[in-house]
C-alpha atoms as a PDB file:
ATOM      1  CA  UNK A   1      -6.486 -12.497   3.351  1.00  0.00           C
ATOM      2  CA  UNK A   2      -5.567  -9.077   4.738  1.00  0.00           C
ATOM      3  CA  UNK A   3      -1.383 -10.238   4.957  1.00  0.00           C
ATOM      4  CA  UNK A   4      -1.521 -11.562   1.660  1.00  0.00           C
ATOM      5  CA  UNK A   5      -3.318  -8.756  -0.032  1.00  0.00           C
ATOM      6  CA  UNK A   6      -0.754  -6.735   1.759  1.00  0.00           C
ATOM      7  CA  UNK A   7       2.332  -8.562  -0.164  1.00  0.00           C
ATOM      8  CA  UNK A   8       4.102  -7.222  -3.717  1.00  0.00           C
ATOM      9  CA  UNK A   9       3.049 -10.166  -5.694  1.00  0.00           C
ATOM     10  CA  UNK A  10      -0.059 -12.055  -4.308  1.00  0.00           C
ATOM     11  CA  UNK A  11      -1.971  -8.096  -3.734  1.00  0.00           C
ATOM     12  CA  UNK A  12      -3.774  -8.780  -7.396  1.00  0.00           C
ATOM     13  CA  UNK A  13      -5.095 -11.922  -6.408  1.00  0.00           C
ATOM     14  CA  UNK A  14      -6.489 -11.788  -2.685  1.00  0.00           C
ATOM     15  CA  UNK A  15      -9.295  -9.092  -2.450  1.00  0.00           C
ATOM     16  CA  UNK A  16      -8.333  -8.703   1.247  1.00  0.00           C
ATOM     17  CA  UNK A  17     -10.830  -5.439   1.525  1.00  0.00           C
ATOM     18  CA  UNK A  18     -14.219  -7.490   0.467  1.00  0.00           C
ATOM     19  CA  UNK A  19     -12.755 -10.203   2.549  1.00  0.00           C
ATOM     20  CA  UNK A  20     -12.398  -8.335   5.962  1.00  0.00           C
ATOM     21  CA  UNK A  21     -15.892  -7.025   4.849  1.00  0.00           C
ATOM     22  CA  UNK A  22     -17.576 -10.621   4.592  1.00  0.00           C
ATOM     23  CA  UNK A  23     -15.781 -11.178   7.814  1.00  0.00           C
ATOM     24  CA  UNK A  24     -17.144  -7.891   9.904  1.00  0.00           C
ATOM     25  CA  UNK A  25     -20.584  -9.700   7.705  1.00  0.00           C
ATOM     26  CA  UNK A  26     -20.140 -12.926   9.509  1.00  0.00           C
ATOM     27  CA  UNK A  27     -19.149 -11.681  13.241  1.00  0.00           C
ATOM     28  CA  UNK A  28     -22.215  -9.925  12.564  1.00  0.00           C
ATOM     29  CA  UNK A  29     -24.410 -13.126  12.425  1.00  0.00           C
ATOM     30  CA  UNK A  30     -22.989 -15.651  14.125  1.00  0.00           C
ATOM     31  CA  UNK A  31     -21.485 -13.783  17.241  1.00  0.00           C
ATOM     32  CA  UNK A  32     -18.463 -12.811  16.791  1.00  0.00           C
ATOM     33  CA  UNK A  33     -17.035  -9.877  19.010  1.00  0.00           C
ATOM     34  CA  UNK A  34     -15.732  -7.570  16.252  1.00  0.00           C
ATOM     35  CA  UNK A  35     -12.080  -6.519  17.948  1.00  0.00           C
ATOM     36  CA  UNK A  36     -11.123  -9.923  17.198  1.00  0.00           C
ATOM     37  CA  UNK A  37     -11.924  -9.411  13.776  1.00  0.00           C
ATOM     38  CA  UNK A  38     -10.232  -6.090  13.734  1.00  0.00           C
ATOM     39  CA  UNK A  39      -7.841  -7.257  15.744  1.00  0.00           C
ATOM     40  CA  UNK A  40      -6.989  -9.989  13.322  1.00  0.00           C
ATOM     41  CA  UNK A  41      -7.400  -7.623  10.281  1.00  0.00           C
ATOM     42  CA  UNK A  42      -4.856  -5.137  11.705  1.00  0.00           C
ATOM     43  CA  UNK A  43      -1.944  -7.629  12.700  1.00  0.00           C
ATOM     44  CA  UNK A  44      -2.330  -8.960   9.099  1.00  0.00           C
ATOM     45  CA  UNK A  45      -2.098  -5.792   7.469  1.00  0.00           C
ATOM     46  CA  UNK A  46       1.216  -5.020   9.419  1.00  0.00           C
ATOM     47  CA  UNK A  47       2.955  -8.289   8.842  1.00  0.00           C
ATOM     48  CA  UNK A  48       2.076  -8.506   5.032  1.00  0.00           C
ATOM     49  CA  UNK A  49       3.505  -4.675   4.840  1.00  0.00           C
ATOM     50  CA  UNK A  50       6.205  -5.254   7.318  1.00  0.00           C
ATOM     51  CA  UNK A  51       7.282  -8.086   5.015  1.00  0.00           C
ATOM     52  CA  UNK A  52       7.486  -6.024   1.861  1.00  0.00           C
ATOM     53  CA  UNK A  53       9.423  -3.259   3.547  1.00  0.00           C
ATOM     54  CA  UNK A  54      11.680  -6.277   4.458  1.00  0.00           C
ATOM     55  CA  UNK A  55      11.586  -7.132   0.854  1.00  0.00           C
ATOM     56  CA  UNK A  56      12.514  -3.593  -0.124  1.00  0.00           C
ATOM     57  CA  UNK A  57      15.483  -3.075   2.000  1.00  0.00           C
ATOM     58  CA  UNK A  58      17.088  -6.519   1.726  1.00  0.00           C
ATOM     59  CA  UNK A  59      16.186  -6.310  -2.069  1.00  0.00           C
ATOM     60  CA  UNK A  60      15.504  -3.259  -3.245  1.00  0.00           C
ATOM     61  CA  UNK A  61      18.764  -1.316  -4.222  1.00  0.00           C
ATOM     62  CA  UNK A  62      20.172  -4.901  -5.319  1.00  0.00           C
ATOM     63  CA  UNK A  63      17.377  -5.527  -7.750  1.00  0.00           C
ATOM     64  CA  UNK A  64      17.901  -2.044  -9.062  1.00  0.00           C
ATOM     65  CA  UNK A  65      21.890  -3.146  -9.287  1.00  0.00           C
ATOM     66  CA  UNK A  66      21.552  -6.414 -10.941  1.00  0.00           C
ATOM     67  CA  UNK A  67      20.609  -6.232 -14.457  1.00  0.00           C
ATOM     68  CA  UNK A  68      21.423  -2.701 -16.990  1.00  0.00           C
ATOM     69  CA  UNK A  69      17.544  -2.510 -17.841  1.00  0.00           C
ATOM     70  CA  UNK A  70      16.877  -1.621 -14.249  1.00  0.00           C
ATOM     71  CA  UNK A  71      19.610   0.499 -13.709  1.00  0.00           C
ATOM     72  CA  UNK A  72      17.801   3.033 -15.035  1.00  0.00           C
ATOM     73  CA  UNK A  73      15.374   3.214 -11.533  1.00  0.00           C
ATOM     74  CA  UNK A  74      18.796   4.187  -9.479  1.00  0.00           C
ATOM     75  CA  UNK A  75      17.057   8.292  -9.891  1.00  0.00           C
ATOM     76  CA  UNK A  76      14.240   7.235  -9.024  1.00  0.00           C
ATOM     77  CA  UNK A  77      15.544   5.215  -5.820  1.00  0.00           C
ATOM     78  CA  UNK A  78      17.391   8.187  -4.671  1.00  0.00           C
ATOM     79  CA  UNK A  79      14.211   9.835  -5.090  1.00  0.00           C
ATOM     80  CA  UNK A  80      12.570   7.576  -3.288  1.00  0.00           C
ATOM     81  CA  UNK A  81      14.937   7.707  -0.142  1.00  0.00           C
ATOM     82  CA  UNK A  82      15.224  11.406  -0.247  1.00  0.00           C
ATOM     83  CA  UNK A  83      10.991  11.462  -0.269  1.00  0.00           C
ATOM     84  CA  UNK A  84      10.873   8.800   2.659  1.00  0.00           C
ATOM     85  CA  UNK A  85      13.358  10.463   5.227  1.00  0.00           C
ATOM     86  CA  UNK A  86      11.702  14.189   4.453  1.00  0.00           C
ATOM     87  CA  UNK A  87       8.330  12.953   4.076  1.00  0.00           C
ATOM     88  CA  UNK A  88       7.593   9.059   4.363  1.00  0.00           C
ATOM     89  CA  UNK A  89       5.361   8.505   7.103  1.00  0.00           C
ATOM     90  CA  UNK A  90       2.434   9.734   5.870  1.00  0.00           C
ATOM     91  CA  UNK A  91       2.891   8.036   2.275  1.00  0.00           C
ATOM     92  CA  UNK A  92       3.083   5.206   4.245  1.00  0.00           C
ATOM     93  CA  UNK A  93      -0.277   6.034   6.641  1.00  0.00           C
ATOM     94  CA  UNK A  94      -2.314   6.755   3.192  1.00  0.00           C
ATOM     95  CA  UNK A  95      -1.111   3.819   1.105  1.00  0.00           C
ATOM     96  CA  UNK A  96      -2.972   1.620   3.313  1.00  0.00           C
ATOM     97  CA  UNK A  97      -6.293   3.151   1.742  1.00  0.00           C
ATOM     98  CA  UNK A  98      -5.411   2.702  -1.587  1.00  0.00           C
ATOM     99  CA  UNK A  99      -5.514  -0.410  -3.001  1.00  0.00           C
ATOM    100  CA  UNK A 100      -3.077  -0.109  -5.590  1.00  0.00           C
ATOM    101  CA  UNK A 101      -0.224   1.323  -3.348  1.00  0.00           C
ATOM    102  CA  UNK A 102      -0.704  -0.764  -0.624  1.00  0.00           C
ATOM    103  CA  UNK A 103       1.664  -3.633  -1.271  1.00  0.00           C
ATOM    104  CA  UNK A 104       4.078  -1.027  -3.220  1.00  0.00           C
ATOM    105  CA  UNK A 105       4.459   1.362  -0.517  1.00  0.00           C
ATOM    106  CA  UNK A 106       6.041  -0.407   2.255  1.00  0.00           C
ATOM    107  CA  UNK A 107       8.874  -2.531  -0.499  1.00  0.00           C
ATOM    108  CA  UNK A 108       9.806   1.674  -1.568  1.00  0.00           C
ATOM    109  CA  UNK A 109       9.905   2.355   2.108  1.00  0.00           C
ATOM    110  CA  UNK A 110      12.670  -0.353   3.014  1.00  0.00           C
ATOM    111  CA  UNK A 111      14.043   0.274  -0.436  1.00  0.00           C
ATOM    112  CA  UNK A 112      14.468   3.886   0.083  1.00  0.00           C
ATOM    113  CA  UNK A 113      15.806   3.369   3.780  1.00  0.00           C
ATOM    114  CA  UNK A 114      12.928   4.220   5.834  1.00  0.00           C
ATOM    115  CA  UNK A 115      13.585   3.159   9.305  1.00  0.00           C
ATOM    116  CA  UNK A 116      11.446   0.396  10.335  1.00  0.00           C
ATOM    117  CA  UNK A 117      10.689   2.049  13.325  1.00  0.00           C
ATOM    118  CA  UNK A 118       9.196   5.093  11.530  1.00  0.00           C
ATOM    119  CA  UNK A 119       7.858   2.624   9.389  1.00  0.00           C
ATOM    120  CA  UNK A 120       5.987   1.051  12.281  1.00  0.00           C
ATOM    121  CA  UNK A 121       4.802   3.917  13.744  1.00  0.00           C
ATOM    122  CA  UNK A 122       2.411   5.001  10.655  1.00  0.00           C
ATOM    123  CA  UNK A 123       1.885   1.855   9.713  1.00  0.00           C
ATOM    124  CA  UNK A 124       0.143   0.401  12.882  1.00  0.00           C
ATOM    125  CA  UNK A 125      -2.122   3.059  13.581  1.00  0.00           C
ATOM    126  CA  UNK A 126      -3.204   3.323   9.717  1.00  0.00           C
ATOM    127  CA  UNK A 127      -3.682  -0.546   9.673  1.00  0.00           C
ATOM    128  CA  UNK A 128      -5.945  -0.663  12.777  1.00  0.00           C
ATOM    129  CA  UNK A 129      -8.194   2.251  11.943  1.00  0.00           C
ATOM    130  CA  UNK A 130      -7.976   0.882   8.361  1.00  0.00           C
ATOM    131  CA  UNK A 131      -9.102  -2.465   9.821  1.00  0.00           C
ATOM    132  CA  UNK A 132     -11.488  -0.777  12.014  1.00  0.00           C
ATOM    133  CA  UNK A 133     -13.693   0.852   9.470  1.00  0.00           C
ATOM    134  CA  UNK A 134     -13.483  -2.124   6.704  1.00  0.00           C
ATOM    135  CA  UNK A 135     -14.813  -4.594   9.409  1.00  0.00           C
ATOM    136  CA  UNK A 136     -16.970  -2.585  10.822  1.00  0.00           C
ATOM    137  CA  UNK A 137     -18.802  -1.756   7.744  1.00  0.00           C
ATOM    138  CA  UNK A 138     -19.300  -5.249   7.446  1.00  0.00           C
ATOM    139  CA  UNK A 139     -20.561  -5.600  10.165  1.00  0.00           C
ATOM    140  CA  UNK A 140     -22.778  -2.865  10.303  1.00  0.00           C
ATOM    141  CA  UNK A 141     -24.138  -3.582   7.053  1.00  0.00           C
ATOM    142  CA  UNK A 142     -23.698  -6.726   6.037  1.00  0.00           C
ATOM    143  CA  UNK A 143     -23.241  -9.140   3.115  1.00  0.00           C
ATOM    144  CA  UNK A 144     -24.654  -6.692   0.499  1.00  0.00           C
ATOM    145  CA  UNK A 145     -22.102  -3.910   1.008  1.00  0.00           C
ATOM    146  CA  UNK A 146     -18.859  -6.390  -0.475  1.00  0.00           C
ATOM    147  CA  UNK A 147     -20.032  -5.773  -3.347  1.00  0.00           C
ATOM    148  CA  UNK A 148     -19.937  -1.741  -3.159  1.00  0.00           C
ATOM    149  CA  UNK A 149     -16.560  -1.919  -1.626  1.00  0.00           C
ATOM    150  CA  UNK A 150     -15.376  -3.948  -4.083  1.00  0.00           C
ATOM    151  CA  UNK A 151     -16.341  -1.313  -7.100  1.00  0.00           C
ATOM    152  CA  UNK A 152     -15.312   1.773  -4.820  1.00  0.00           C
ATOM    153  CA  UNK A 153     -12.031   0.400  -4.195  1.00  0.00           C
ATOM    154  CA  UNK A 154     -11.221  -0.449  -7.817  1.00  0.00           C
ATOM    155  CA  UNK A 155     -12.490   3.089  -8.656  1.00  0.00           C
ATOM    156  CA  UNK A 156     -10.015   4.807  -6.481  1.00  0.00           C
ATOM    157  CA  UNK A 157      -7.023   2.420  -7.040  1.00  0.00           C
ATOM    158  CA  UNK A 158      -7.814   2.892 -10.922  1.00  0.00           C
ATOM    159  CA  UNK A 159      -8.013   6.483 -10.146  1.00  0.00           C
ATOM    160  CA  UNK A 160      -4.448   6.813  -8.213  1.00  0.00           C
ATOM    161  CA  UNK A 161      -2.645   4.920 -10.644  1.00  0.00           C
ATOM    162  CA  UNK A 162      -3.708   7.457 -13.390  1.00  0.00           C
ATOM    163  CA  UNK A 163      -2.824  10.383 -11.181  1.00  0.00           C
ATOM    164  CA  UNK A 164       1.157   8.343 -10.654  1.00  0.00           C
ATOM    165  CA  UNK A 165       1.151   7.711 -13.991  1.00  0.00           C
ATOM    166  CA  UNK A 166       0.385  11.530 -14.981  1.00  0.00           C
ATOM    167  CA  UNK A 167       2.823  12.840 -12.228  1.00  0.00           C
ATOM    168  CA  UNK A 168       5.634   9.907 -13.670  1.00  0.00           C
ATOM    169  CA  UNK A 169       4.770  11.720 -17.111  1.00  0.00           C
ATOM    170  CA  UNK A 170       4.977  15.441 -16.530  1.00  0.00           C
ATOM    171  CA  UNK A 171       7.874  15.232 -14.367  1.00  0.00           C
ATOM    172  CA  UNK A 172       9.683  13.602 -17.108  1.00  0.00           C
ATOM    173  CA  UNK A 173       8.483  15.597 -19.856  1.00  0.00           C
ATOM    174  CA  UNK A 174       9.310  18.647 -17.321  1.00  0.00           C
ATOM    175  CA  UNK A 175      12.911  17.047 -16.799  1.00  0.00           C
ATOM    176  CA  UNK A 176      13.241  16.802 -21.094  1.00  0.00           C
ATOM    177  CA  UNK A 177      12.363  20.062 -21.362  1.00  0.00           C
ATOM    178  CA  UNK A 178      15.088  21.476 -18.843  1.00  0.00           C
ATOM    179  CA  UNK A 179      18.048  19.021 -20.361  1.00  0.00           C
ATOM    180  CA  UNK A 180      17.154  20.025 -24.119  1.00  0.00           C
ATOM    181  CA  UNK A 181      18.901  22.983 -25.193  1.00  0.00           C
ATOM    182  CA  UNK A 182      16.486  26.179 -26.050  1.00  0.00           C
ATOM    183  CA  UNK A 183      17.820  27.694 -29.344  1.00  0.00           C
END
């Protein structure tokens, strides 16, 4: 569940975070050391985002290329690789907390020519702590926190795509304002 919630496409179906929180639930009661539950958890969460950055740097800049409607993201790819070799690696650490950026994240970090190896390295720590405290909560608490987790989560994904969407919209309205001529 964790892998596929991790991927581009199949992140809107697979609620990965309630998941590995009914799992940390069910170590719980029938016996289950938890570090194999993290431990599961965390390799997951790496693969499914180690597969989108694949995705994003096999695919990226010629998805962009193909077609003239998408042309138009070629500024926003160069801003994307000029973000990710100043400043990547912790983009990358804190879209593994937030639902909505999760599966995003690691497709702009191949597309915008991370290297995988910096990729890795705050990707795999995030994931495992990430893993750590989403098990552990269910396993500390049990069956009746999924549902809290699941609210919470949607609450803060909801939240960060409103704060994107309001950066996306005052840069650009920023960006009119210095191309139109003052008179």
């Amino acid at each position: 569940m964790v892998m596929a919630e991790s991927l581009i496409i199949t992140d809107l179906l697979v609620p990965g975070e309630v998941g590995l929180v009914l799992a940390g639930a069910a170590a719980a009661a029938n016996g289950t050391p938890i570090v194999a539950i993290i431990a599961a958890a965390a390799v997951g969460a790496l693969a499914g985002d180690s597969l989108g950055y694949v995705v994003g740097q096999r695919f990226g800049a010629r998805f962009i290329d193909r077609w003239r409607w998408t042309r138009r993201l070629r500024p926003a790819l160069q801003r994307a690789r000029r973000h990710f070799r100043q400043r990547g690696g912790p983009s990358v650490a804190l879209a593994r907390w937030i639902g909505s950026l999760r599966a995003i994240v690691p497709v702009i970090a191949g597309a915008g020519e991370m290297s995988y190896r910096r990729f890795v390295a705050w990707d795999g720590p995030s994931a495992v702590v990430w893993a750590t405290v989403i098990a552990s909560i269910g396993y500390l608490w049990g069956d009746d926190i999924a549902d809290t987790v699941d609210r919470v989560g949607l609450g803060v994904s909801a939240a960060a795509v409103v704060a994107v969407v309001a950066a996306f919209l005052i840069a650009r309205k920023g960006q009119a304002a210095v191309q139109s001529p003052r008179s």
